[in-house]
Protein backbone atom coordinates (compact mmCIF):
# COMPACT_ATOMS: atom_id res chain seq x y z
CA UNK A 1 -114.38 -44.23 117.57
CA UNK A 2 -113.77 -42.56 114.00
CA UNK A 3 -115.72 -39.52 113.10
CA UNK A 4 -118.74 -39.37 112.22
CA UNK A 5 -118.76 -39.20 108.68
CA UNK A 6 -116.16 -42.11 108.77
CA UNK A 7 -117.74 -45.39 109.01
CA UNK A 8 -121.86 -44.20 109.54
CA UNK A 9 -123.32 -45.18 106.18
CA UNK A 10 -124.91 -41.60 104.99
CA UNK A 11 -128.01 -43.07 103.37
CA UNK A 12 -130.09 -43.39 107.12
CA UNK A 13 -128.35 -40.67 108.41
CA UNK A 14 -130.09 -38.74 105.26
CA UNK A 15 -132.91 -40.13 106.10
CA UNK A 16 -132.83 -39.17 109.80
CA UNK A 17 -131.36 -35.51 108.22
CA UNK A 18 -134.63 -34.92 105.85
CA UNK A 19 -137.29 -36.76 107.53
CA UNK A 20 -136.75 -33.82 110.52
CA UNK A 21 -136.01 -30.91 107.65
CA UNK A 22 -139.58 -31.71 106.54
CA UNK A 23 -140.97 -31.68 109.73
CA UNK A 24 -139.15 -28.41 110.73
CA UNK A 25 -139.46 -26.27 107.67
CA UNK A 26 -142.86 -27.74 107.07
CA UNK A 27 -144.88 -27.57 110.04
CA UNK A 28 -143.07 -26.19 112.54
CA UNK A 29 -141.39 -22.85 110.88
CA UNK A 30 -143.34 -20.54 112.43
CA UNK A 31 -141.34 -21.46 115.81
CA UNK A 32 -138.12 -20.58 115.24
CA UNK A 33 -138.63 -16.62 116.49
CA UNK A 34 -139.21 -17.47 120.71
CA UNK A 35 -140.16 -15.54 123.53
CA UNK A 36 -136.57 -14.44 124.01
CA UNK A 37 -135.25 -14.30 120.61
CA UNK A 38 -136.17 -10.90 120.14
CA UNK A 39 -133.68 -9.73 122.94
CA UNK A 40 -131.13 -12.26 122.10
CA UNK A 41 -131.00 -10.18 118.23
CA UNK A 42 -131.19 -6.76 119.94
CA UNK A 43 -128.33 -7.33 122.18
CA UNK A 44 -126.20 -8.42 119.90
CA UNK A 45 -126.92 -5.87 117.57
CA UNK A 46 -126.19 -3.19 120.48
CA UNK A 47 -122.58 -4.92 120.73
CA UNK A 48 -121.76 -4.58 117.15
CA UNK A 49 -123.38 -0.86 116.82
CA UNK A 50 -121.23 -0.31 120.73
CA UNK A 51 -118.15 -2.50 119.81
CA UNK A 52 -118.73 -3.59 123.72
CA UNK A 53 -120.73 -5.78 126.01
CA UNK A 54 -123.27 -3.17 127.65
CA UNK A 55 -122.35 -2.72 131.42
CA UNK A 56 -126.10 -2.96 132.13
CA UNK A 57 -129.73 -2.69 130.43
CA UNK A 58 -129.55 -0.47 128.10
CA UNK A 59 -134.04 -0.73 127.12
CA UNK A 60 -135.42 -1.20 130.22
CA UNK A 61 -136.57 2.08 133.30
CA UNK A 62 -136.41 -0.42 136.18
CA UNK A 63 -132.79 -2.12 135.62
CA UNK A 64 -131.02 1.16 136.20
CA UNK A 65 -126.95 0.55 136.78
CA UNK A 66 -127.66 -2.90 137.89
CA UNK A 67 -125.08 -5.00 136.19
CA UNK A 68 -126.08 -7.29 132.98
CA UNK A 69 -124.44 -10.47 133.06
CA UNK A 70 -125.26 -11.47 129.83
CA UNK A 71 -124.17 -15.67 129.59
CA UNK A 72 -125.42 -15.77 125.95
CA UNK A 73 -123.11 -12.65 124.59
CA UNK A 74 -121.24 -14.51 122.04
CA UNK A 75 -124.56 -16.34 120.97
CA UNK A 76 -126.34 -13.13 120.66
CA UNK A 77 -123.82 -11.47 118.06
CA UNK A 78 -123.47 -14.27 116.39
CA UNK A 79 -127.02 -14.30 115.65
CA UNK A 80 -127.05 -10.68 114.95
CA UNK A 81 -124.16 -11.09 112.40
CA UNK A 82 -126.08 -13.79 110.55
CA UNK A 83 -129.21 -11.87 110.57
CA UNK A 84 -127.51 -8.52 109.56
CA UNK A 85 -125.75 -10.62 106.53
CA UNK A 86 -128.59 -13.24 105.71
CA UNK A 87 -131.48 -11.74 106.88
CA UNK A 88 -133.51 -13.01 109.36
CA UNK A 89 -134.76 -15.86 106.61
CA UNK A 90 -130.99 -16.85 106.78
CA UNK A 91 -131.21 -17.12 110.03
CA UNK A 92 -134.18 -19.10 110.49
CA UNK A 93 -133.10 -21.88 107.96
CA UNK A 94 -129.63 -22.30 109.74
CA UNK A 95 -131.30 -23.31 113.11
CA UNK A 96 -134.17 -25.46 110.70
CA UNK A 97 -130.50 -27.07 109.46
CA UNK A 98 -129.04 -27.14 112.97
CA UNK A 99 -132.13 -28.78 114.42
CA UNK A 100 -132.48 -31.31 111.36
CA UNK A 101 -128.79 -32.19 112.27
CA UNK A 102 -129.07 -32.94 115.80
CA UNK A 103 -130.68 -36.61 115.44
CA UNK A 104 -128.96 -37.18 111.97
CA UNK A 105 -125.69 -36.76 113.88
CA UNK A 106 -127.09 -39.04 116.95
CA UNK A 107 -128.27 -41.55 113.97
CA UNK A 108 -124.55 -41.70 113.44
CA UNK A 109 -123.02 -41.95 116.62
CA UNK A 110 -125.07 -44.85 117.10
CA UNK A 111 -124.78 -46.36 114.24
CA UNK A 112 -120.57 -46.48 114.29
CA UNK A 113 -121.34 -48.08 117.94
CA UNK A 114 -122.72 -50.90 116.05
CA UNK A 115 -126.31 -50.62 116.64
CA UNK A 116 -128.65 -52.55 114.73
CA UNK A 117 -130.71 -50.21 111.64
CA UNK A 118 -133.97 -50.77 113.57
CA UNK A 119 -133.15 -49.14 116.52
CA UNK A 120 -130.81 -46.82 114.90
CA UNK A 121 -133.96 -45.45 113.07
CA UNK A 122 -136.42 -45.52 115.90
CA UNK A 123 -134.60 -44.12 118.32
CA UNK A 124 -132.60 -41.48 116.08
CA UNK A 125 -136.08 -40.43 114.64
CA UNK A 126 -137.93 -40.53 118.75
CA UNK A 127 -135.29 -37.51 119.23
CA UNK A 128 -136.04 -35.71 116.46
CA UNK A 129 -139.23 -35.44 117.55
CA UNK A 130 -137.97 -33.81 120.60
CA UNK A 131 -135.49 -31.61 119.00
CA UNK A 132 -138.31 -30.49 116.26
CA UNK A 133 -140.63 -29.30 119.49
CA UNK A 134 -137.73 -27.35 120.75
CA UNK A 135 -137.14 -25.34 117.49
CA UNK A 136 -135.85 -21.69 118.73
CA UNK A 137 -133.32 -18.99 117.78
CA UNK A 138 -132.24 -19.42 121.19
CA UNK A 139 -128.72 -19.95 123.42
CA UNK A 140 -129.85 -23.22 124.09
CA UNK A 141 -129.28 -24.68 120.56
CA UNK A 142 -125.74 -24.40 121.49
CA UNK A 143 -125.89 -26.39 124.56
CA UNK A 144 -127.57 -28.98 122.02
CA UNK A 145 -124.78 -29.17 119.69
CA UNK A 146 -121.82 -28.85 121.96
CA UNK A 147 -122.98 -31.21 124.23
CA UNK A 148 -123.15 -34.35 121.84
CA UNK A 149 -120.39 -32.80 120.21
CA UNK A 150 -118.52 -33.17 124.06
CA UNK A 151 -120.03 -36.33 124.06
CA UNK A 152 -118.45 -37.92 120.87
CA UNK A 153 -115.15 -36.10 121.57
CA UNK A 154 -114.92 -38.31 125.54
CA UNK A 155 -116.31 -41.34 123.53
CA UNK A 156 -113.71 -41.33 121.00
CA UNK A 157 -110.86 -40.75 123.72
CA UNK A 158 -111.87 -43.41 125.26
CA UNK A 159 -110.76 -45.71 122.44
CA UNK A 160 -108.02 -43.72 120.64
CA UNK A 161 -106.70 -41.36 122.72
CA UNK A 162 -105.23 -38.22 120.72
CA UNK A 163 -104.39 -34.93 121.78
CA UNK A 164 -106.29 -33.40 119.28
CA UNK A 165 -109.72 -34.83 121.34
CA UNK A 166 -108.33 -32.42 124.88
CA UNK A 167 -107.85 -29.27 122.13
CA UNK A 168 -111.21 -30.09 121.11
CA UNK A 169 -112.77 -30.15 124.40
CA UNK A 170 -111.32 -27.29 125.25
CA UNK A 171 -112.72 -25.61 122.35
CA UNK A 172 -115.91 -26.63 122.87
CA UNK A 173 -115.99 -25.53 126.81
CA UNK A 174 -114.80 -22.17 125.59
CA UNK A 175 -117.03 -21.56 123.12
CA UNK A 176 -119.97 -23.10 126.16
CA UNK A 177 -118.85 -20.62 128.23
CA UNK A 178 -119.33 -17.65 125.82
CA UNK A 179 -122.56 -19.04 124.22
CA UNK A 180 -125.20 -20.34 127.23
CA UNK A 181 -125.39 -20.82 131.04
CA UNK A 182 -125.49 -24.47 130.69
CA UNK A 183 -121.28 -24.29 130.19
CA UNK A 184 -120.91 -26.64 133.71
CA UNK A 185 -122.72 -29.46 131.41
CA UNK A 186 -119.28 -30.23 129.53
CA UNK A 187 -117.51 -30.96 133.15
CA UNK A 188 -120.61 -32.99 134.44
CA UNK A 189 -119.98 -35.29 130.87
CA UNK A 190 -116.49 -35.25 131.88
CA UNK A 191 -117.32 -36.56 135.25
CA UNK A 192 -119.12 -39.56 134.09
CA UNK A 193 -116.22 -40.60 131.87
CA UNK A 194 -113.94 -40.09 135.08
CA UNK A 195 -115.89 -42.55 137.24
CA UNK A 196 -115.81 -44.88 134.87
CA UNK A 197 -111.84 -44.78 134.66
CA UNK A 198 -111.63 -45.05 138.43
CA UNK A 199 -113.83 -48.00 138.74
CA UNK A 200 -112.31 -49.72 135.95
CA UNK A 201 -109.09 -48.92 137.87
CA UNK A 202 -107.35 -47.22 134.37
CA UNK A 203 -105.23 -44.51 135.98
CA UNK A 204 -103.75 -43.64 132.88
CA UNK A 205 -106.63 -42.37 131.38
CA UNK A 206 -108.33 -40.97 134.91
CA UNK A 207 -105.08 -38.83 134.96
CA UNK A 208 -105.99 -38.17 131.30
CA UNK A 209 -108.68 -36.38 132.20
CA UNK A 210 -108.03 -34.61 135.22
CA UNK A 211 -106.03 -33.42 132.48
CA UNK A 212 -109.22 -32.52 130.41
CA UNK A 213 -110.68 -30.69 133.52
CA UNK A 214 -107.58 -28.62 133.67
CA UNK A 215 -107.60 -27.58 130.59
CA UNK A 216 -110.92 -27.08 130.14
CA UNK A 217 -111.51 -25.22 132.94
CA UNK A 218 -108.60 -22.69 132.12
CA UNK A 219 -110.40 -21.95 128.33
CA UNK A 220 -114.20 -21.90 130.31
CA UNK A 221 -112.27 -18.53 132.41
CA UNK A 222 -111.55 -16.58 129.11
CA UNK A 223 -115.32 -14.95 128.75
CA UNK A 224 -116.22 -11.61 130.36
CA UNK A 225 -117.48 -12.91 133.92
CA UNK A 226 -114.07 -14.47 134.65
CA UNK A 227 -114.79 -16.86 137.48
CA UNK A 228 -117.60 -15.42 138.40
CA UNK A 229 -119.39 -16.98 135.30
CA UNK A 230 -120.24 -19.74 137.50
CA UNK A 231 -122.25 -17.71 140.45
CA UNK A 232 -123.68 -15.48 137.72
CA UNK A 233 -125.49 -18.55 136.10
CA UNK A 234 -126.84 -18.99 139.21
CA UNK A 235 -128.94 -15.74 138.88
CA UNK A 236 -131.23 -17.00 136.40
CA UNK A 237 -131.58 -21.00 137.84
CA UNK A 238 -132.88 -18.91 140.82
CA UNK A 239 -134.84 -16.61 139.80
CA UNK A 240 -138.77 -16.02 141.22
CA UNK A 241 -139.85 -16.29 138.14
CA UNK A 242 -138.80 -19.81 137.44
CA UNK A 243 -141.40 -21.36 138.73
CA UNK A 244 -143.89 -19.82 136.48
CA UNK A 245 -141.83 -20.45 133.21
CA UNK A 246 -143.75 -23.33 131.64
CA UNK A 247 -140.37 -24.83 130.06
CA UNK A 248 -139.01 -25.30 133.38
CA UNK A 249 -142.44 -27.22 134.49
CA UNK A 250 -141.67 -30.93 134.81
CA UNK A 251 -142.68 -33.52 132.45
CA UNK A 252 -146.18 -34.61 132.13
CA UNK A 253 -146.40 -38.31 131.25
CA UNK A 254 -149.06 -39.18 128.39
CA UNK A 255 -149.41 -35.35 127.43
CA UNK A 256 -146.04 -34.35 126.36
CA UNK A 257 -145.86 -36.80 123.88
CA UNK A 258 -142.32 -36.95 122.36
CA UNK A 259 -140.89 -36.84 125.74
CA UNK A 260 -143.65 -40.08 126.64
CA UNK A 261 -142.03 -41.44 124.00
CA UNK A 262 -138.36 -41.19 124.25
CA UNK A 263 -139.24 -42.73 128.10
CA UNK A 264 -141.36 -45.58 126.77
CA UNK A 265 -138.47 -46.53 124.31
CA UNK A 266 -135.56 -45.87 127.93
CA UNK A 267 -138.44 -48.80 129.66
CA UNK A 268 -138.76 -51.30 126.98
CA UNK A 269 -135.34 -51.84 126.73
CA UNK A 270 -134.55 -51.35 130.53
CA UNK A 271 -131.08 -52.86 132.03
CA UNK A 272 -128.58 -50.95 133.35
CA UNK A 273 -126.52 -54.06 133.45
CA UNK A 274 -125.59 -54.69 130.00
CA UNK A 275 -122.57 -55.16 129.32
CA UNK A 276 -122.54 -53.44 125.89
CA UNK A 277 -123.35 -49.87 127.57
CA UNK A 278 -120.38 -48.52 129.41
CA UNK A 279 -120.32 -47.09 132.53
CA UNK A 280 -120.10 -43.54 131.52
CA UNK A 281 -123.46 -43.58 129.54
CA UNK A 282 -125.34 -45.44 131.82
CA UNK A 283 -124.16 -42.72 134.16
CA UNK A 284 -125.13 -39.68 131.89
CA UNK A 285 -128.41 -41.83 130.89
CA UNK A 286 -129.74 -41.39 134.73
CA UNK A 287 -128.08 -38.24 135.14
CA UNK A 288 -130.32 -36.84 132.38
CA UNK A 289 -133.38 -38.81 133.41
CA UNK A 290 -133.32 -36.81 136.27
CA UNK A 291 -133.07 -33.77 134.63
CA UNK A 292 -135.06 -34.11 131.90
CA UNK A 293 -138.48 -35.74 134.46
CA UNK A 294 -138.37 -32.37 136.14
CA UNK A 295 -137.77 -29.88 133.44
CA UNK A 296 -139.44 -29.82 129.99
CA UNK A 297 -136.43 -27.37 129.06
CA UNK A 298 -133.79 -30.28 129.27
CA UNK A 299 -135.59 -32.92 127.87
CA UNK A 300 -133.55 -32.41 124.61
CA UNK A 301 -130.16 -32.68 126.07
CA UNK A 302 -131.84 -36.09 127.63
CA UNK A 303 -132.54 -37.31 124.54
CA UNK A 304 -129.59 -36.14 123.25
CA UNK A 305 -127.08 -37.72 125.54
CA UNK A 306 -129.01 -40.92 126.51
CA UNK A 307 -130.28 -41.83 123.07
CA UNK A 308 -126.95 -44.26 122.88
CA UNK A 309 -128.09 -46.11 126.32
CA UNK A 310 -131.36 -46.25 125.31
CA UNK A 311 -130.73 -47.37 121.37
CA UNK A 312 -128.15 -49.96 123.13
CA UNK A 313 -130.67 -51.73 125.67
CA UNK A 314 -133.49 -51.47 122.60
CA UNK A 315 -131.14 -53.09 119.87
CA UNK A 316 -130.66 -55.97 123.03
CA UNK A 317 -134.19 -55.85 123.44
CA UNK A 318 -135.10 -56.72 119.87
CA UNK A 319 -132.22 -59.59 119.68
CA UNK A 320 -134.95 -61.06 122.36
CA UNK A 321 -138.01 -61.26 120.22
CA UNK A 322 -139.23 -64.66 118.28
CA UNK A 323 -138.46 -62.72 114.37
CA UNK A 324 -135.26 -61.50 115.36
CA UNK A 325 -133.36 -63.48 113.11
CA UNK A 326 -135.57 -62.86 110.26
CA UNK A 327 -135.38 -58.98 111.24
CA UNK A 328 -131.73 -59.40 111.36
CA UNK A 329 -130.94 -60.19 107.80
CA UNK A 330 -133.58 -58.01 106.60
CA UNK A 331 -131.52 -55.32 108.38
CA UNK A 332 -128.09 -56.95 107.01
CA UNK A 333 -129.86 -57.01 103.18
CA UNK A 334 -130.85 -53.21 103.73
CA UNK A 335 -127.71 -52.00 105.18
CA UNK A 336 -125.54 -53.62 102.43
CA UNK A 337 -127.58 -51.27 100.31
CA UNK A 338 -127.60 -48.23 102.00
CA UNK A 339 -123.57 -48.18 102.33
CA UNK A 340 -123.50 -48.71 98.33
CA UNK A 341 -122.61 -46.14 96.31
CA UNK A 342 -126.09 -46.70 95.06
CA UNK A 343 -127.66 -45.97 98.51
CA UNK A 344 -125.09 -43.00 99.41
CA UNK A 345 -125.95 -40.92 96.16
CA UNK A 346 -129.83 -40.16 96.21
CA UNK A 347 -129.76 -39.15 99.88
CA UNK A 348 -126.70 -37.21 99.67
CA UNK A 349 -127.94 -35.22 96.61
CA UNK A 350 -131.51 -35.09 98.07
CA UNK A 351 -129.69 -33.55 101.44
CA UNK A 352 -127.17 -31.10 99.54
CA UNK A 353 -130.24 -29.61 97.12
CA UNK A 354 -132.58 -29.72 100.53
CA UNK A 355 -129.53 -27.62 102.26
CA UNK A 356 -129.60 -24.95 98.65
CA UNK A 357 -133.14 -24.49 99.45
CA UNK A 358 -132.76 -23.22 102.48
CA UNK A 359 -129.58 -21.35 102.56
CA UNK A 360 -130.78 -19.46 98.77
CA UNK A 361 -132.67 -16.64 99.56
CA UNK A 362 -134.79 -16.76 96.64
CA UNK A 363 -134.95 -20.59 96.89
CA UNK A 364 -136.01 -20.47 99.95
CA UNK A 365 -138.76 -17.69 100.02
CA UNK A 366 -140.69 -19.84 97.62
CA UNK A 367 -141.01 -22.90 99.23
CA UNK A 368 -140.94 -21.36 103.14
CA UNK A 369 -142.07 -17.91 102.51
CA UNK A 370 -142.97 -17.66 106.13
CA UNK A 371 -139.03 -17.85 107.29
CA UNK A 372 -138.27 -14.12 105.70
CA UNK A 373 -140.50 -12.38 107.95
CA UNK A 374 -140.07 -11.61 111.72
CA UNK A 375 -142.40 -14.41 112.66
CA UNK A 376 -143.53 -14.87 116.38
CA UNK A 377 -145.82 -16.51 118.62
CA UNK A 378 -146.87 -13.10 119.55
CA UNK A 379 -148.04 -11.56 115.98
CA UNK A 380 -150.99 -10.04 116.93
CA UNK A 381 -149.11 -7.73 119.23
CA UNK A 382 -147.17 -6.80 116.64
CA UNK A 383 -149.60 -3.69 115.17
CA UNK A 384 -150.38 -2.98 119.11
CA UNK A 385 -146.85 -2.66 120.19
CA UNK A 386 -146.26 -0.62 117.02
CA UNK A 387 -149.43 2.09 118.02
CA UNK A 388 -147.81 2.52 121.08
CA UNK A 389 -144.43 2.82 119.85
CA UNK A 390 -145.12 5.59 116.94
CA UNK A 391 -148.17 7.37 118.62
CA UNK A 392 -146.65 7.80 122.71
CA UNK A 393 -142.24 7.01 121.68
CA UNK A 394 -139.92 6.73 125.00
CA UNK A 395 -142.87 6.04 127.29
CA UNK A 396 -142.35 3.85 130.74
CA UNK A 397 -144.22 0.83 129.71
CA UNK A 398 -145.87 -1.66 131.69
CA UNK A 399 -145.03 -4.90 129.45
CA UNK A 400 -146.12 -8.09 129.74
CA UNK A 401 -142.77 -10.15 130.30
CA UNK A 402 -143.44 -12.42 127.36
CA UNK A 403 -143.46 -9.72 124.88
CA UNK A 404 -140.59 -7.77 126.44
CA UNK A 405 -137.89 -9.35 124.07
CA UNK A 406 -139.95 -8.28 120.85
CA UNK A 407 -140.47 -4.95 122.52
CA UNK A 408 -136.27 -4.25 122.71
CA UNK A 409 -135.82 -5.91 119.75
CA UNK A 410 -138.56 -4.02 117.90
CA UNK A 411 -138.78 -0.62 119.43
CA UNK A 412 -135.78 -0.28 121.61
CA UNK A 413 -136.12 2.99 123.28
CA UNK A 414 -139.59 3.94 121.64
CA UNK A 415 -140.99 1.65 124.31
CA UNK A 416 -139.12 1.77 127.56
CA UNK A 417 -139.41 -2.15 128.94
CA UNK A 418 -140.24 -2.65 132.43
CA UNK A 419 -139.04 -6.77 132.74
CA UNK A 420 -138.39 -9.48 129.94
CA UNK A 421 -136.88 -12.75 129.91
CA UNK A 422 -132.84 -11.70 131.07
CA UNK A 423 -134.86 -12.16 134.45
CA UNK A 424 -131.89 -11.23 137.44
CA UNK A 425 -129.10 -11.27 135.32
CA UNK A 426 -130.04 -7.88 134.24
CA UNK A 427 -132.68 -6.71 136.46
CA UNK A 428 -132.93 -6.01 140.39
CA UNK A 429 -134.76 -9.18 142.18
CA UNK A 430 -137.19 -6.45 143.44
CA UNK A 431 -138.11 -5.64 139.83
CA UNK A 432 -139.10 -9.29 139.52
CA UNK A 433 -140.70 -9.78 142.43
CA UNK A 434 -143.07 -6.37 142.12
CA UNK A 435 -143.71 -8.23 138.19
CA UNK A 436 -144.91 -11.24 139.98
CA UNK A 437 -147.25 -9.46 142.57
CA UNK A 438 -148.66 -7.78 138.91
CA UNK A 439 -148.67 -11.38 137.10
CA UNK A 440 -150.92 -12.92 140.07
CA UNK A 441 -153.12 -9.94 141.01
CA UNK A 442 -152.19 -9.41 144.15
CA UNK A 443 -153.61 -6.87 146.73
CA UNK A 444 -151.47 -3.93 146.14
CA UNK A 445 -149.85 -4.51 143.12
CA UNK A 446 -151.52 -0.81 141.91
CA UNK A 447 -148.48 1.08 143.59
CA UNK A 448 -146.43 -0.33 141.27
CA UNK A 449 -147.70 2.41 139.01
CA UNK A 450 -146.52 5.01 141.47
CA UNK A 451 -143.25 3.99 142.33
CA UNK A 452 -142.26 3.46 138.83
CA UNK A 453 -143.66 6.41 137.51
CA UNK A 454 -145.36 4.05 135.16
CA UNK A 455 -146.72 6.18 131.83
CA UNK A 456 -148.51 2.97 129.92
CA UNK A 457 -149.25 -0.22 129.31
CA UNK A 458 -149.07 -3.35 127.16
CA UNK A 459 -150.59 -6.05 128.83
CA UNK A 460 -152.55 -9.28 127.57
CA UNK A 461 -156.57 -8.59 127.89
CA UNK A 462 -156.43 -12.26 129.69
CA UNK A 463 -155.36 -9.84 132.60
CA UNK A 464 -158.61 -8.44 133.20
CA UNK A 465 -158.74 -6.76 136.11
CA UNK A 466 -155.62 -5.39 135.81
CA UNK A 467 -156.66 -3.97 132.34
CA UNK A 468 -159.98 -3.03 134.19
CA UNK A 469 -158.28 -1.17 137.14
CA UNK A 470 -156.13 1.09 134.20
CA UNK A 471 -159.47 1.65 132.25
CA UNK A 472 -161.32 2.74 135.39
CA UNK A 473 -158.65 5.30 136.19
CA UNK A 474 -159.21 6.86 133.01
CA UNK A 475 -155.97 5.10 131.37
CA UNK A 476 -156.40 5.80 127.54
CA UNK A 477 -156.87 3.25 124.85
CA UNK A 478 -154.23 3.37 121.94
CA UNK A 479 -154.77 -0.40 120.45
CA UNK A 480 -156.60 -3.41 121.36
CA UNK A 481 -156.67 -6.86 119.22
CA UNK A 482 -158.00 -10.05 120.23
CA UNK A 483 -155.19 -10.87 122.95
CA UNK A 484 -153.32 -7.32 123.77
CA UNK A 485 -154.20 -4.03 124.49
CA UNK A 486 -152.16 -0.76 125.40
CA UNK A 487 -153.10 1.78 127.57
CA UNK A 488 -151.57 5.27 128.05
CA UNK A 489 -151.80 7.43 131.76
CA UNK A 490 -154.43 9.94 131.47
CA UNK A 491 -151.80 12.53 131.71
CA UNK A 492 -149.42 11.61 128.67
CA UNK A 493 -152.36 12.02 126.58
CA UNK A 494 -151.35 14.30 123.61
């Protein structure tokens, strides 16, 4: 398998490439700044004021010397860096670009494994869908890229084996390893491609990559957890809160609709036993079935990683139907047109001017003026968490968790945190736990306020009767909008 660029004709892989830019900068801009992005910027902006990782939470009163294992650290200053140098517009139109990429690039892996336009397009475009929906300055983009990136590396050894393709996957687990907690991914990939060697009986390439594990495993070791990078992933994966964090809720059949989809397109063209998908794949494709049914948060890498199977078993599938030899040399006509020069050259000007737009500032502020400010699902809280921040600075706040990361990055230190979304990586379980007995109302939950020594709060007005409890203490109003409200202790009044 050649690169990518190599022998996948650009024109539909343009296509693929603007068709999701559109979507993305058009309709879906006001995404890219997530629940967690806000710490994700802060921290990394506290390791290039610090020139260190912090030892532990440096915004919050209830963390205390609890150690922060921070997974994401090389993610996080690498965002910071961008944003400090770019602005947070920059930013913002990289990951647009990044997530426009992701099904361009699968549009190309599929089509150098010799799969027909139609499905090329259909199923290419299905997982842009899905990678559109998941739009987010977050860790997890990296998991995205590096796992097809993995992917295409294993697939390539398989038919020219180089020793350039074990540097490169040891690149790519290192840089997993320093980026996002989903590192172990790479050796699962790995895996499949090993099972397949030992059931084809190839022990020349199953020793190849044992030799692959080896060496990857040695480059995952060089981040700041050492070995324990493994257990420490574990502290988020298990945290209480998980099962109250809607992206880890599995998927709902007919009402998330470009997961639906992606599944209708894996059933139409169902059968594991063709002999054009290798083992490997159709061992990643039900690996990531799994996942992706009971977790909305890794239905991308699904889609990702399967979309070869499931282009594979469709392109069979349409070979089936009554018009498929008209369809075929429509497809042949079109293609022989869209690897001209004449087909190359509008789509690769249209993608290189679509690419200015975005990456000029003033470009860029004209056509998606919405990218250069700090936008977030969470704007109304904005001039609320900004009340309490200037009017009561340094106070121990009460915070909703899903505003916590716009808290640290917004006011760090003017508004002391009391939980956001690092969960027990760099909070005490008991912190989480007391959260949760807050979240659901529970009978009690009031001596939180005691033991904490809590001095406000910033809580959504959909909590109402722990808003109401607050107010009927005599808990003073600073700022209410149509979703939050904050609340100062009688006593820190000035």
């Amino acid at each position: 398998m050649q690169w990518l660029t190599s022998r996948a004709p650009s024109a539909p892989v343009g296509f693929v490439f603007l068709f999701n830019l559109l979507i993305a900068a058009g309709v879906l801009s006001d995404r890219v700044m997530g629940l967690d992005t806000g710490w994700h910027l802060a921290a990394g902006r506290w390791m290039a004021t610090n020139g260190a990782l912090p030892a532990s939470d440096p915004w919050s009163f209830t963390a205390g010397e609890t150690p922060w294992y921070n997974l994401a650290w090389g993610f996080d200053l690498g965002i910071h860096l961008l944003e400090a140098n770019l602005g947070f517009g920059g930013l913002a139109a990289i990951t647009l670009l990044i997530f426009a990429a992701l099904p361009a690039a699968v549009a190309a892996v599929l089509l150098d494994r010799g799969v027909g336009l139609t499905a090329t397009l259909v199923v290419s475009l299905s997982v842009g869908l899905l990678t559109c929906e998941a739009i987010n300055v977050r860790p997890q983009m990296m998991s995205y890229v590096l796992a097809l990136a993995i992917y295409v590396v294993l697939t390539r050894d398989r038919s020219d084996p180089q020793p350039a393709n074990v540097a490169l996957f040891a690149l790519f687990a290192l840089i997993w390893a320093n980026t996002h907690g989903a590192f172990l991914m790479s050796f699962i990939l790995l895996g499949a491609f090993g099972v397949e060697s030992l059931v084809q009986r190839d022990w020349g390439r199953a020793k190849r990559l044992t030799g692959f594990a080896a060496v990857g495993g040695i480059a995952t070791l060089f981040n700041p957890h050492g070995a324990n990078l493994v257990g420490v992933t574990y502290l988020s994966l298990g945290s209480v809160l998980k099962p109250f964090i809607q992206e880890w809720d599995p998927i709902v059949i007919g009402s998330d609709i470009p997961q639906t989809l992606f599944l209708v397109l894996l059933v139409l063209g169902w059968n594991l036993r063709s002999s054009r998908v290798p083992l490997a794949d159709k061992l990643i494709t039900l690996g990531m079935l799994l996942l992706g049914l009971t977790s909305i948060r890794h239905s991308v890498l699904f889609a990702l990683l399967a979309a070869p199977t499931v282009a594979i078993l469709l392109d069979d599938a349409i070979d089936a139907l009554p018009f498929a030899e008209r369809l075929r040399a429509k497809e042949a006509e079109y293609f022989a047109d869209l690897t001209s020069w004449k087909g190359r050259i509008p789509f690769t000007a249209i993608g290189l001017i679509a690419a200015a737009v975005m990456l000029i500032p003033g470009l860029r502020s004209s056509v998606v003026p919405g990218l250069e400010t700090y936008p977030s699902p969470t704007k109304s809280t904005l001039p609320v968490m900004d009340a309490l921040a200037s009017k009561h600075p340094g106070l121990r706040t009460l915070n909703e968790y899903d505003i916590g990361g716009h808290i640290v990055y917004r006011h760090p230190g003017d508004i002391r945190v009391f939980a956001d979304g690092r969960v027990e990586t760099s909070y005490p379980r008991e912190v989480m736990e007391d959260y949760l007995r807050l979240m659901q109302n529970e009978d009690g939950w009031m001596d939180i306020l005691e033991r904490y020594d809590i001095e406000a709060a910033l809580l959504r007005l959909s909590m109402a009767e722990q808003v109401a409890y607050l107010e009927s203490a005599g808990w003073y109003e600073v700022a209410r909008d149509e979703r939050y409200v904050a609340l100062v202790r009688p006593d820190q009044v000035k």
